[in-house]
N, C-alpha and C. Protein backbone atom coordinates (compact mmCIF):
# COMPACT_ATOMS: atom_id res chain seq x y z
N UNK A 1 30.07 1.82 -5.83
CA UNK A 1 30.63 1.78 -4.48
C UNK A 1 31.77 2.78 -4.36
N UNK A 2 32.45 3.11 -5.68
CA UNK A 2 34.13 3.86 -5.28
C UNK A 2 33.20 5.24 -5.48
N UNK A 3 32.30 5.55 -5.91
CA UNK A 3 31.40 6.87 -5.72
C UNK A 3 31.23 7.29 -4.69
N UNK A 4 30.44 6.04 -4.05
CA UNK A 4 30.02 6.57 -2.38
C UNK A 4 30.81 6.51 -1.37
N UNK A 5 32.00 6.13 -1.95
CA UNK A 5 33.01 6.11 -0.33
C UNK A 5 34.17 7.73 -1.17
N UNK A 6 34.27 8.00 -2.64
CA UNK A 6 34.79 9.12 -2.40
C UNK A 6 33.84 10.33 -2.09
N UNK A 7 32.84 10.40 -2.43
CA UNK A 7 31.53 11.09 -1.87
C UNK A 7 31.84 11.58 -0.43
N UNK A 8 31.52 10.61 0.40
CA UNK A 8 31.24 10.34 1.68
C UNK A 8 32.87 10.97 2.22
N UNK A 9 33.91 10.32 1.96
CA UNK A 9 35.38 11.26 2.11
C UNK A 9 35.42 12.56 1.97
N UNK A 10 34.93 13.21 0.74
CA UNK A 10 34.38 14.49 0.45
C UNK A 10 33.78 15.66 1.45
N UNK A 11 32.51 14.79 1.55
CA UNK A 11 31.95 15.40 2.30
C UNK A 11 32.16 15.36 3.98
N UNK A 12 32.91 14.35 3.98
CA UNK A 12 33.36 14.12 5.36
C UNK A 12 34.24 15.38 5.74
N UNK A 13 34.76 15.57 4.76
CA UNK A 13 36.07 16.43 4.71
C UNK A 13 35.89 18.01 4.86
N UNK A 14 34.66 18.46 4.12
CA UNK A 14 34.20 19.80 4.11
C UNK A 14 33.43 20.18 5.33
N UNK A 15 32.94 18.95 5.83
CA UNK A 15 31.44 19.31 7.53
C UNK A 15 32.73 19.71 8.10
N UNK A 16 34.08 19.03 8.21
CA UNK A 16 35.50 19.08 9.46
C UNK A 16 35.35 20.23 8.64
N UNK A 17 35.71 21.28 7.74
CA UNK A 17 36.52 21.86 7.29
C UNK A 17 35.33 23.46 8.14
N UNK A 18 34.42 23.06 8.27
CA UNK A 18 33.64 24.24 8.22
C UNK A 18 33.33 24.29 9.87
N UNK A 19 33.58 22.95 10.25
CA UNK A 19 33.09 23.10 11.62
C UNK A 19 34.47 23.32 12.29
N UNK A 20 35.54 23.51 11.70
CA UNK A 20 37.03 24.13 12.57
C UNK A 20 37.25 25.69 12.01
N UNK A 21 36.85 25.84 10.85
CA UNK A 21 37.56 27.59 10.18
C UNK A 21 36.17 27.93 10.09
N UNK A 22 36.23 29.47 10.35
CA UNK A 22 35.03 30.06 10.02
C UNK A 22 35.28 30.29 8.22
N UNK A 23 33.80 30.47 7.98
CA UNK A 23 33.71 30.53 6.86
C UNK A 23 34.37 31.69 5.69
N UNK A 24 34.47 32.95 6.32
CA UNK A 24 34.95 33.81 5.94
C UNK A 24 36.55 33.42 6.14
N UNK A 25 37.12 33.01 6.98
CA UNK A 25 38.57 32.62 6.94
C UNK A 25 38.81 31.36 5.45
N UNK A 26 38.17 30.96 5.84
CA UNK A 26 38.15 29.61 4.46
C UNK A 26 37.86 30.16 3.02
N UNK A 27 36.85 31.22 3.05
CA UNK A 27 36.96 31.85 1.84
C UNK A 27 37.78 32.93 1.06
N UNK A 28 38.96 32.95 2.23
CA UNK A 28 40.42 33.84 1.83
C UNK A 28 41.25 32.81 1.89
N UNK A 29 41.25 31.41 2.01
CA UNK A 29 41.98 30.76 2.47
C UNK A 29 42.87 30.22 0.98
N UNK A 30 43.90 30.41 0.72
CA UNK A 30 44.57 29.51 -0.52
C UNK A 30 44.76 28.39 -0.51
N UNK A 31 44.62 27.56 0.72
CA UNK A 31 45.15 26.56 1.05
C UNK A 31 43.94 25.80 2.18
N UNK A 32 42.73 26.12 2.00
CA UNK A 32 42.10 25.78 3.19
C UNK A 32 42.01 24.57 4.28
N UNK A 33 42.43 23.28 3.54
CA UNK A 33 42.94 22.33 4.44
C UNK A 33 44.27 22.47 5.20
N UNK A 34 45.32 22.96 4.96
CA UNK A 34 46.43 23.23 5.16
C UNK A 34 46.24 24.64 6.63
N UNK A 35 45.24 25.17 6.05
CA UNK A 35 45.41 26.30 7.51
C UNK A 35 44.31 25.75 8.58
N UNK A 36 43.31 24.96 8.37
CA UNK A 36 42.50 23.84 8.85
C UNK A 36 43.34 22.98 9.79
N UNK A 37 43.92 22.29 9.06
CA UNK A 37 45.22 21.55 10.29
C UNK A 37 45.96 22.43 11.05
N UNK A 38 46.52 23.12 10.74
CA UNK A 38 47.87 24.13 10.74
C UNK A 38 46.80 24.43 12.40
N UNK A 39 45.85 25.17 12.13
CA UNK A 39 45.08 25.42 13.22
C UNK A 39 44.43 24.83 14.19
N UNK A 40 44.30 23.40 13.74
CA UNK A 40 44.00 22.21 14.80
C UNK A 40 44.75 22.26 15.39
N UNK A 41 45.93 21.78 14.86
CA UNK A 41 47.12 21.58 15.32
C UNK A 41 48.08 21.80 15.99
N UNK A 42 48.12 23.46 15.73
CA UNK A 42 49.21 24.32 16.06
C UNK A 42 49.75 24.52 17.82
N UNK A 43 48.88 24.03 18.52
CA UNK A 43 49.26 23.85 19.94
C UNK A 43 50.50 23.27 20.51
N UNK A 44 50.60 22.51 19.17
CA UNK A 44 51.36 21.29 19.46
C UNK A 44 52.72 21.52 18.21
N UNK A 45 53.78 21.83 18.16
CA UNK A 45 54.79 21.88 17.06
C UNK A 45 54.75 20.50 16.26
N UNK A 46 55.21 19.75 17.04
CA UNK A 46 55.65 18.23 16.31
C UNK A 46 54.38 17.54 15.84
N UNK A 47 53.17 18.04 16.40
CA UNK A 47 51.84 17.61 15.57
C UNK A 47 51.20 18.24 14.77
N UNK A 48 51.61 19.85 14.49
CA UNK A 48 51.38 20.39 13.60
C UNK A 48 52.18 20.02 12.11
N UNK A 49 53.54 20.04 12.78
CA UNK A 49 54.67 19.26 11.30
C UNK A 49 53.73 18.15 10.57
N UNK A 50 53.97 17.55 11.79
CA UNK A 50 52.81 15.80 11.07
C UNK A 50 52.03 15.93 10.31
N UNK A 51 50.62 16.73 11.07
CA UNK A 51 49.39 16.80 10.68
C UNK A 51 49.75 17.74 9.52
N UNK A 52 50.31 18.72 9.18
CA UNK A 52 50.37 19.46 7.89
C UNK A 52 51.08 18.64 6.89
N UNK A 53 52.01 17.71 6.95
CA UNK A 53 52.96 16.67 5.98
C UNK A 53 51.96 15.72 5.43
N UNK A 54 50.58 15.15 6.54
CA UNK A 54 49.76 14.07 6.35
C UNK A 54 48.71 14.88 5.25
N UNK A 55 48.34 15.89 5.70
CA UNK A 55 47.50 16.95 4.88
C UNK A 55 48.23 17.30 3.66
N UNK A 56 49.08 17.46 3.25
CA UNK A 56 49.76 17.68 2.47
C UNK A 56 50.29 16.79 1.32
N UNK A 57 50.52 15.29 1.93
CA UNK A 57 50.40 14.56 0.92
C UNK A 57 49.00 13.61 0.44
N UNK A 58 48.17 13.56 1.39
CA UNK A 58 46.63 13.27 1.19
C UNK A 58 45.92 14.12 0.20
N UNK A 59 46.59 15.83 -0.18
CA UNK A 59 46.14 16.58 -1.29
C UNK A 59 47.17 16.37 -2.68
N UNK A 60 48.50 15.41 -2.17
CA UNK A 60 49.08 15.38 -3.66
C UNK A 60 48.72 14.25 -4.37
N UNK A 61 48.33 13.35 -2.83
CA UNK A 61 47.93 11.97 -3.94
C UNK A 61 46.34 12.50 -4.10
N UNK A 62 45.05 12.79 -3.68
CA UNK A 62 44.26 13.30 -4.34
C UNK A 62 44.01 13.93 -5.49
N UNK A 63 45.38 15.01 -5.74
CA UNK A 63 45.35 15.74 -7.04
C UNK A 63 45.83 15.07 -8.43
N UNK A 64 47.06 13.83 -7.74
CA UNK A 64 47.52 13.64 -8.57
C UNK A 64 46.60 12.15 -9.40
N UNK A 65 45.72 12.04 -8.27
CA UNK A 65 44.44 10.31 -8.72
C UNK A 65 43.72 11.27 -9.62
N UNK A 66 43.14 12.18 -9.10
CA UNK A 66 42.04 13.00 -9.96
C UNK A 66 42.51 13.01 -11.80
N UNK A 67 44.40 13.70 -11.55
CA UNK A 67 44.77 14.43 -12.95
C UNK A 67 45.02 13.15 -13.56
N UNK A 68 45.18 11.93 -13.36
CA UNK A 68 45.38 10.45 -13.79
C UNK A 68 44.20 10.52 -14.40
N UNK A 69 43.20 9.94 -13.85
CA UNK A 69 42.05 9.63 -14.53
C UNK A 69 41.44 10.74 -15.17
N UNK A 70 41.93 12.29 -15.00
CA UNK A 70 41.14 12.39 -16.16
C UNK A 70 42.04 12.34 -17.36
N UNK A 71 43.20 12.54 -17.21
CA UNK A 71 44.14 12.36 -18.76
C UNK A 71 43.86 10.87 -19.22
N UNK A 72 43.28 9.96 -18.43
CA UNK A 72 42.70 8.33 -18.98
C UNK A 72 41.60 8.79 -19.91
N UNK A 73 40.84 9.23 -19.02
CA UNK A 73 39.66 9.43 -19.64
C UNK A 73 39.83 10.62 -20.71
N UNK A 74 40.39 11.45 -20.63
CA UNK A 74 40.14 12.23 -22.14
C UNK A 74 41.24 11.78 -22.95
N UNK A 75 41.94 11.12 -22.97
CA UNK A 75 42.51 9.99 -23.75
C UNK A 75 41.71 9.58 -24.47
N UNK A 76 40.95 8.82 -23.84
CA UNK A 76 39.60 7.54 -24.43
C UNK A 76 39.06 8.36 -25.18
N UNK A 77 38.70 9.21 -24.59
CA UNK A 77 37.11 9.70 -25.21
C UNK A 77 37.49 10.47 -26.96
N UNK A 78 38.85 10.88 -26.90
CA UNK A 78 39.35 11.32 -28.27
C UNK A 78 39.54 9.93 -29.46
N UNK A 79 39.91 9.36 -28.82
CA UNK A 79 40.18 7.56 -29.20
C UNK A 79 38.42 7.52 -29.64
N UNK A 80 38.01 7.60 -28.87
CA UNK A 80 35.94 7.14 -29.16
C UNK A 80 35.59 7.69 -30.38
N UNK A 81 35.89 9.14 -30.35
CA UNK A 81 35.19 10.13 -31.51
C UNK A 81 36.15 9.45 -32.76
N UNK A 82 37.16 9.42 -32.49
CA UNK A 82 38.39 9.16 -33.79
C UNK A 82 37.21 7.81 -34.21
N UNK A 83 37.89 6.49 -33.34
CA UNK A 83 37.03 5.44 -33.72
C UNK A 83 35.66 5.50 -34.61
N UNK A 84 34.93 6.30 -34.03
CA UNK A 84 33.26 6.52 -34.26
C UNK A 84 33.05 7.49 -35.93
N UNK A 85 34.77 8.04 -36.43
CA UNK A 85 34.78 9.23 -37.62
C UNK A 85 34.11 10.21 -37.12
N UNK A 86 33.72 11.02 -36.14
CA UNK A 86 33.95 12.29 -35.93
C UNK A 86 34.79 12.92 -35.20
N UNK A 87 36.40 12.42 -35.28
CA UNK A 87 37.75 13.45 -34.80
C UNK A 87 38.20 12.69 -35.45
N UNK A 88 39.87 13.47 -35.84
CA UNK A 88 40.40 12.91 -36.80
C UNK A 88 41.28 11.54 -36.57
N UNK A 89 41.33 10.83 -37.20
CA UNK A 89 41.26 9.35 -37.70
C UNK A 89 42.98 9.09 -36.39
N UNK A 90 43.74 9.84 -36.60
CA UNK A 90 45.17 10.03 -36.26
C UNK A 90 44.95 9.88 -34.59
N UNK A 91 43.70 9.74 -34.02
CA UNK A 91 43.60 9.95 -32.60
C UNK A 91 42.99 8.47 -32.31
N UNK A 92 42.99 7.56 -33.27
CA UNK A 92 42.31 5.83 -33.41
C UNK A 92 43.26 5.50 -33.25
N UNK A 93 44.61 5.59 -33.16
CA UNK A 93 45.75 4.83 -33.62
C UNK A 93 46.05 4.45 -31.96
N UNK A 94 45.93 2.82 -32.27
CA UNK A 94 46.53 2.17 -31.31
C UNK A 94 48.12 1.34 -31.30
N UNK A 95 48.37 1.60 -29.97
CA UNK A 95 49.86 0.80 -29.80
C UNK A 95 49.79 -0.75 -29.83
N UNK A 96 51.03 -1.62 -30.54
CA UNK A 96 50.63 -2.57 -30.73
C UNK A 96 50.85 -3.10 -29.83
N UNK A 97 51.77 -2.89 -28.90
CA UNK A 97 52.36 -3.49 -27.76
C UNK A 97 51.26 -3.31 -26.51
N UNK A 98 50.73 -2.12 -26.08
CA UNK A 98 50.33 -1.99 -25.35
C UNK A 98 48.45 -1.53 -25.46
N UNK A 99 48.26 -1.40 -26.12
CA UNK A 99 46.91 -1.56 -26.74
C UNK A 99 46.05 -0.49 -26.01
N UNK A 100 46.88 0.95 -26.19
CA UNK A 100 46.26 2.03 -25.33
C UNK A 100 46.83 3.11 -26.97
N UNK A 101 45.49 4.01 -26.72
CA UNK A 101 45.54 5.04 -27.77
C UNK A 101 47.10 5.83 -27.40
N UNK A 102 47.85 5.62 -28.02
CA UNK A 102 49.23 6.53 -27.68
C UNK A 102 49.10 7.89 -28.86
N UNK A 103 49.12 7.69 -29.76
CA UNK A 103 49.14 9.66 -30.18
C UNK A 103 47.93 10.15 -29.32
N UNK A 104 46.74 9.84 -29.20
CA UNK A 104 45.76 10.64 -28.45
C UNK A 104 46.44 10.99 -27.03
N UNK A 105 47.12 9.99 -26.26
CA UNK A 105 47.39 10.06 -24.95
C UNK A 105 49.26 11.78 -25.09
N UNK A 106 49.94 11.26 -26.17
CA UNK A 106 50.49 11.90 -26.59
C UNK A 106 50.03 13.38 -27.02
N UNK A 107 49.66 13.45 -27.88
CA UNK A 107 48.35 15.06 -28.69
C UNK A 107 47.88 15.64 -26.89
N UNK A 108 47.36 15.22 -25.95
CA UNK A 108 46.41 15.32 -25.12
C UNK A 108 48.17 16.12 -23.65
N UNK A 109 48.52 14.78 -23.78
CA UNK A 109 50.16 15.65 -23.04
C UNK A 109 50.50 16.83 -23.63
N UNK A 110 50.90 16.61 -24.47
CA UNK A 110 51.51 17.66 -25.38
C UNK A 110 51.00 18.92 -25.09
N UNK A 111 49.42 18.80 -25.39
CA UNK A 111 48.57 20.08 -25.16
C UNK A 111 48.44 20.40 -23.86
N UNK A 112 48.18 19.72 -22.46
CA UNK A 112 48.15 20.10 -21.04
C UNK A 112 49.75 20.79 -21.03
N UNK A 113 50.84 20.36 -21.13
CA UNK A 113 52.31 21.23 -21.03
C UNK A 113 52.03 22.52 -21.65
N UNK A 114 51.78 22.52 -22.97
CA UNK A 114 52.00 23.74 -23.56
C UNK A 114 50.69 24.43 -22.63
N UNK A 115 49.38 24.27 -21.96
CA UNK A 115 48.61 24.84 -21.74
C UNK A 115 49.43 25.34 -20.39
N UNK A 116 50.09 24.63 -19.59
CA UNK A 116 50.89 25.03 -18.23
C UNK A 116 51.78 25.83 -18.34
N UNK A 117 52.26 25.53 -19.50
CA UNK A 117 53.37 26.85 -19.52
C UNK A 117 52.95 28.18 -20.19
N UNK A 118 51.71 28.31 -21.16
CA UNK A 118 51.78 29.26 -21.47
C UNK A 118 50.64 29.72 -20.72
N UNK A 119 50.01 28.76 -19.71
CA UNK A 119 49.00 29.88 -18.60
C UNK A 119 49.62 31.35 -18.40
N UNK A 120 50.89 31.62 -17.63
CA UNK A 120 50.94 32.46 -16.74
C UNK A 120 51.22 33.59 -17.67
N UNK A 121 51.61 33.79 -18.71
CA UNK A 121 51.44 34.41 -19.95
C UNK A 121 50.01 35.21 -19.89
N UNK A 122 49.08 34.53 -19.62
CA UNK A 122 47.58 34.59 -20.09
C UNK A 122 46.66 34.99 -19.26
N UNK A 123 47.03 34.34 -17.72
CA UNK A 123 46.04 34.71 -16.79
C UNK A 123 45.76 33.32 -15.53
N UNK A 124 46.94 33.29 -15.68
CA UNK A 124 47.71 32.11 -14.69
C UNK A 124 46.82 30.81 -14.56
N UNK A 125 46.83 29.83 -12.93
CA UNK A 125 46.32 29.45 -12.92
C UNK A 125 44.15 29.07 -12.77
N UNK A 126 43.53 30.31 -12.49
CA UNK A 126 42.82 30.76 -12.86
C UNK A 126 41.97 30.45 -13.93
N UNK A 127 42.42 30.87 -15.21
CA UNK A 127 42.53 30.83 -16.50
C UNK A 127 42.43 29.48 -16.32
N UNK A 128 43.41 28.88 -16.22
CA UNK A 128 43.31 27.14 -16.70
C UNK A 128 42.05 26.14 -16.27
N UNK A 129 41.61 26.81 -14.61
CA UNK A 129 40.86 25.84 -13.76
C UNK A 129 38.99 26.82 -14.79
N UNK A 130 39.32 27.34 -14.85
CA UNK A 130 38.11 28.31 -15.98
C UNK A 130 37.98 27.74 -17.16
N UNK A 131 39.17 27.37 -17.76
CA UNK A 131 38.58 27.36 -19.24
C UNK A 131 38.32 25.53 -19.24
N UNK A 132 38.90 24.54 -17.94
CA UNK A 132 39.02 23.41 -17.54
C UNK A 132 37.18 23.01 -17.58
N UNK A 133 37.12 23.64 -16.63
CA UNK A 133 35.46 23.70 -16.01
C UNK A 133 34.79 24.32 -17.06
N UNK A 134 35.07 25.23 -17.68
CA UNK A 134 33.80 25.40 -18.95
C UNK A 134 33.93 23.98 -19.91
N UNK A 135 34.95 23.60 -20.22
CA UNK A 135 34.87 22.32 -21.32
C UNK A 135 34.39 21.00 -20.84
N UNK A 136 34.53 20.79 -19.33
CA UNK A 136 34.03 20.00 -18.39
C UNK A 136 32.40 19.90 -18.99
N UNK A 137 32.14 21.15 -18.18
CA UNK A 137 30.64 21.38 -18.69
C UNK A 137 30.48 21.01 -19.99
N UNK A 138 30.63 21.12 -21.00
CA UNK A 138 30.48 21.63 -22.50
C UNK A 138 30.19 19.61 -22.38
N UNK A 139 30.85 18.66 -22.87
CA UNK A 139 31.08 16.98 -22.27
C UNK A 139 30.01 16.55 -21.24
N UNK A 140 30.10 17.33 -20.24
CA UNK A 140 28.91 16.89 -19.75
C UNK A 140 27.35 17.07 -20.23
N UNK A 141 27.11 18.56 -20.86
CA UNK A 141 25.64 18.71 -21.34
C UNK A 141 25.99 17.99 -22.47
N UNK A 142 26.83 17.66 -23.42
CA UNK A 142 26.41 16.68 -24.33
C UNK A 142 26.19 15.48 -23.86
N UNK A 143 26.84 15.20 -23.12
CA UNK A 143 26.66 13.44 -22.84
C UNK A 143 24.77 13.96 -22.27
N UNK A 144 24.72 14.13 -21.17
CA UNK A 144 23.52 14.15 -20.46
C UNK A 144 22.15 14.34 -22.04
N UNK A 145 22.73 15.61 -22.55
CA UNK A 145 21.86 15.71 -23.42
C UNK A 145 21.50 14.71 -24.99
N UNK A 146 22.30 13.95 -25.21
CA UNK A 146 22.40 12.82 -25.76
C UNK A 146 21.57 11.77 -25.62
N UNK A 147 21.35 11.49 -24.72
CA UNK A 147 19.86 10.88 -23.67
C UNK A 147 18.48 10.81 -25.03
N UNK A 148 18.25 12.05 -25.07
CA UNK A 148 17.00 12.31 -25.89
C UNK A 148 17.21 11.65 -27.00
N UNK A 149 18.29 12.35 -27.91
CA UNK A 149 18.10 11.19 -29.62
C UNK A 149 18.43 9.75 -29.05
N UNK A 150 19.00 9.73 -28.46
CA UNK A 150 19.12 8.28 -27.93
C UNK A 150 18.06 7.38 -27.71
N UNK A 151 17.06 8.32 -26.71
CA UNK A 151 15.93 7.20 -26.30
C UNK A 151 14.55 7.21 -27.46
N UNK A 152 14.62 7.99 -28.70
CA UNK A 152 14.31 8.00 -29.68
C UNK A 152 14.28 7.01 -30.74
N UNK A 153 16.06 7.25 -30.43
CA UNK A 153 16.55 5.93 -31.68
C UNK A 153 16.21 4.78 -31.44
N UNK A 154 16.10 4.40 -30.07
CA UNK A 154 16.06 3.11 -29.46
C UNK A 154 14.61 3.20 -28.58
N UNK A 155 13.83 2.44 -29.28
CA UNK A 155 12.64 2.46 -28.73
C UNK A 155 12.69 2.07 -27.59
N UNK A 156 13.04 0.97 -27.33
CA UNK A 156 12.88 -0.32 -26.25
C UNK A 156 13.33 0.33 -25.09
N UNK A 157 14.55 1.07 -25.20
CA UNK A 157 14.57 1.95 -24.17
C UNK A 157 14.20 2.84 -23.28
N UNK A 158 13.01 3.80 -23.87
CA UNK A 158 12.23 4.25 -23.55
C UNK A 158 10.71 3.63 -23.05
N UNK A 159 10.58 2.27 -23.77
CA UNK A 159 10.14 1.60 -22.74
C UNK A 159 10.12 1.10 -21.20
N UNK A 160 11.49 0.61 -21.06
CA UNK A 160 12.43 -0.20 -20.35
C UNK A 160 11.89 0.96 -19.10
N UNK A 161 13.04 2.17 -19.67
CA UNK A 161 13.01 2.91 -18.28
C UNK A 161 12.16 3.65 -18.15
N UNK A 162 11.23 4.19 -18.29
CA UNK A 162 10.32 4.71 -18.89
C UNK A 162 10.26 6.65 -18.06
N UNK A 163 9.61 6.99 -18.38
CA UNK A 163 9.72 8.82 -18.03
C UNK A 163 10.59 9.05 -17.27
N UNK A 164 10.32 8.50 -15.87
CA UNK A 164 11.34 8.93 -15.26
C UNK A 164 12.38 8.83 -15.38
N UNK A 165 13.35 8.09 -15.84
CA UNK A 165 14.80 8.16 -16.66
C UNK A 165 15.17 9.81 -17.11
N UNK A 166 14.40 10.43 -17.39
CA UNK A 166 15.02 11.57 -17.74
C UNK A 166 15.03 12.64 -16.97
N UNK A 167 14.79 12.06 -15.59
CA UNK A 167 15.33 13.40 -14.58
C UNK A 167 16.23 13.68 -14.72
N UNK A 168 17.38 12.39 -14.55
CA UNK A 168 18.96 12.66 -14.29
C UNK A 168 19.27 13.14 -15.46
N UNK A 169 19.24 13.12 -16.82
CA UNK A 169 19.26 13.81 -18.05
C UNK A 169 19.20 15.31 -17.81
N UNK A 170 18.46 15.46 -17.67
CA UNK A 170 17.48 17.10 -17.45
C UNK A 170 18.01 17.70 -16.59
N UNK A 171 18.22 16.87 -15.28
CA UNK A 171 18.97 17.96 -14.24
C UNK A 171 20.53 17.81 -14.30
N UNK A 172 21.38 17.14 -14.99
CA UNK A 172 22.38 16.87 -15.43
C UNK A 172 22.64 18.22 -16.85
N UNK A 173 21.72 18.43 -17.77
CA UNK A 173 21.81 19.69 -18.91
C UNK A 173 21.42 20.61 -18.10
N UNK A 174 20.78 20.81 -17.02
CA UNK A 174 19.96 22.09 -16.34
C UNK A 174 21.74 22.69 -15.68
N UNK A 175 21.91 21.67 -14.71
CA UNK A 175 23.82 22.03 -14.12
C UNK A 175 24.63 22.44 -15.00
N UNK A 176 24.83 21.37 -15.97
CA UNK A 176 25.87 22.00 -17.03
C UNK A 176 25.85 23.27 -17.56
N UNK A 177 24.51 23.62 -17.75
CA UNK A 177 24.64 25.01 -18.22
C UNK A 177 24.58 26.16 -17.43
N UNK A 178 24.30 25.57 -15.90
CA UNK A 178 24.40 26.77 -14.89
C UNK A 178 26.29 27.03 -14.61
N UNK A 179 26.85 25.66 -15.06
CA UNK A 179 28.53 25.65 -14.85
C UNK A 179 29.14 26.85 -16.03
N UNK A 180 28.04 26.26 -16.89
CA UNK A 180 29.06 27.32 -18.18
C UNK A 180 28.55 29.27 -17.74
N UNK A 181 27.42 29.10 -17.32
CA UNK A 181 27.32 30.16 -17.25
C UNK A 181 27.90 30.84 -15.86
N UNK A 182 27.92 30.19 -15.31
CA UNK A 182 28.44 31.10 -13.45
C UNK A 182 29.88 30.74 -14.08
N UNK A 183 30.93 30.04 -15.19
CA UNK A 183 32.14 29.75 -14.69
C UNK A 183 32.52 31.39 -14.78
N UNK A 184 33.72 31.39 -13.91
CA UNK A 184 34.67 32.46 -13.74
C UNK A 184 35.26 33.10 -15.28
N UNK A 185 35.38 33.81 -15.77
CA UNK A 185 36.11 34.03 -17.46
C UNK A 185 37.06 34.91 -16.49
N UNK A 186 37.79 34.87 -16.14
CA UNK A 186 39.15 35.57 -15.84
C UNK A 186 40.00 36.53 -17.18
N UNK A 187 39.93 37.93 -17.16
CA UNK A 187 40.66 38.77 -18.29
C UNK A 187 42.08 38.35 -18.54
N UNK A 188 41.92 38.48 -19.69
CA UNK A 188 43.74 38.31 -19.82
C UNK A 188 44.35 39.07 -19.71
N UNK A 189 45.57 38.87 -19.62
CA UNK A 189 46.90 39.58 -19.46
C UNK A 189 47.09 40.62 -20.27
């Protein structure tokens, strides 16, 4: 259900976005919701203020739900491999108090700062949302592709769901690798 209503927000959001800015304006745009309102709006001073403040924090709490869950989630998932003995053991270690992987959640901070600060060194933000989205990908064709020894190992499974189960597999490794390959590699500095 929290799929299809951020889905549906999503896409709600891009039909407005395309049916107010032309497309070529939106594809110079740095900010394309922000000049989206700005331009609804702008008739009006005191509803442009608004509407750009409302737009404006609707993209910080968006950015900032998104960067939450995924520092949760790649938290965990270092915690998983540690757990499982393939990453090192030092990324299992749970808090006693609070019963959340803290060096992984720690190791995982540590590394996003040093990656923020030494972006602009390298090839700014760019660089980061590039090398973000290639490793994205990289997690995703394994998981998707995992599927196969999986429904191997486990017979019953391949019963259960039977062929068709492996569309979403297949077109899930087919994407991932169109991500790694179209991502952006931005030169360095």
């Amino acid at each position: 259900m929290g799929i299809l209503v951020v889905t549906a927000f999503y896409l709600t959001t891009n039909i407005v976005l395309f049916a107010v800015r032309n497309y070529s304006l939106l594809a110079a745009d740095t900010a394309p919701l922000a000049a989206a309102s700005n331009g609804i709006l702008s008739s009006n001073a005191v509803l442009a203020l608004f509407g750009g403040l409302l737009v404006g924090v609707g993209a910080l709490i968006s950015v900032a739900g998104s960067d939450e869950s995924g520092m949760i989630g790649t938290a965990r998932l270092g915690y998983a491999l540690a757990a499982d003995g393939l990453f090192p053991k030092l990324f299992a270690k749970i808090h006693a108090k609070y019963k959340t992987p803290y060096v992984s959640i720690i190791i995982q901070s540590v590394t996003a700062l040093a990656a923020a600060l030494l972006a602009p060194l390298f090839g700014g933000l760019s660089l980061l949302i590039s090398v973000s989205v290639f490793f994205l990908a990289i997690a995703y064709l394994a998981t998707c592709a995992s599927v196969f020894p999986l429904r191997k190992k486990n017979s019953k499974a391949g019963a259960v769901y039977g062929k068709r189960s492996v569309v979403i597999p297949v077109l899930g490794v087919l994407f991932s690798v169109y991500l790694i390959a179209s991502a952006a590699y931005p030169k360095l500095r």
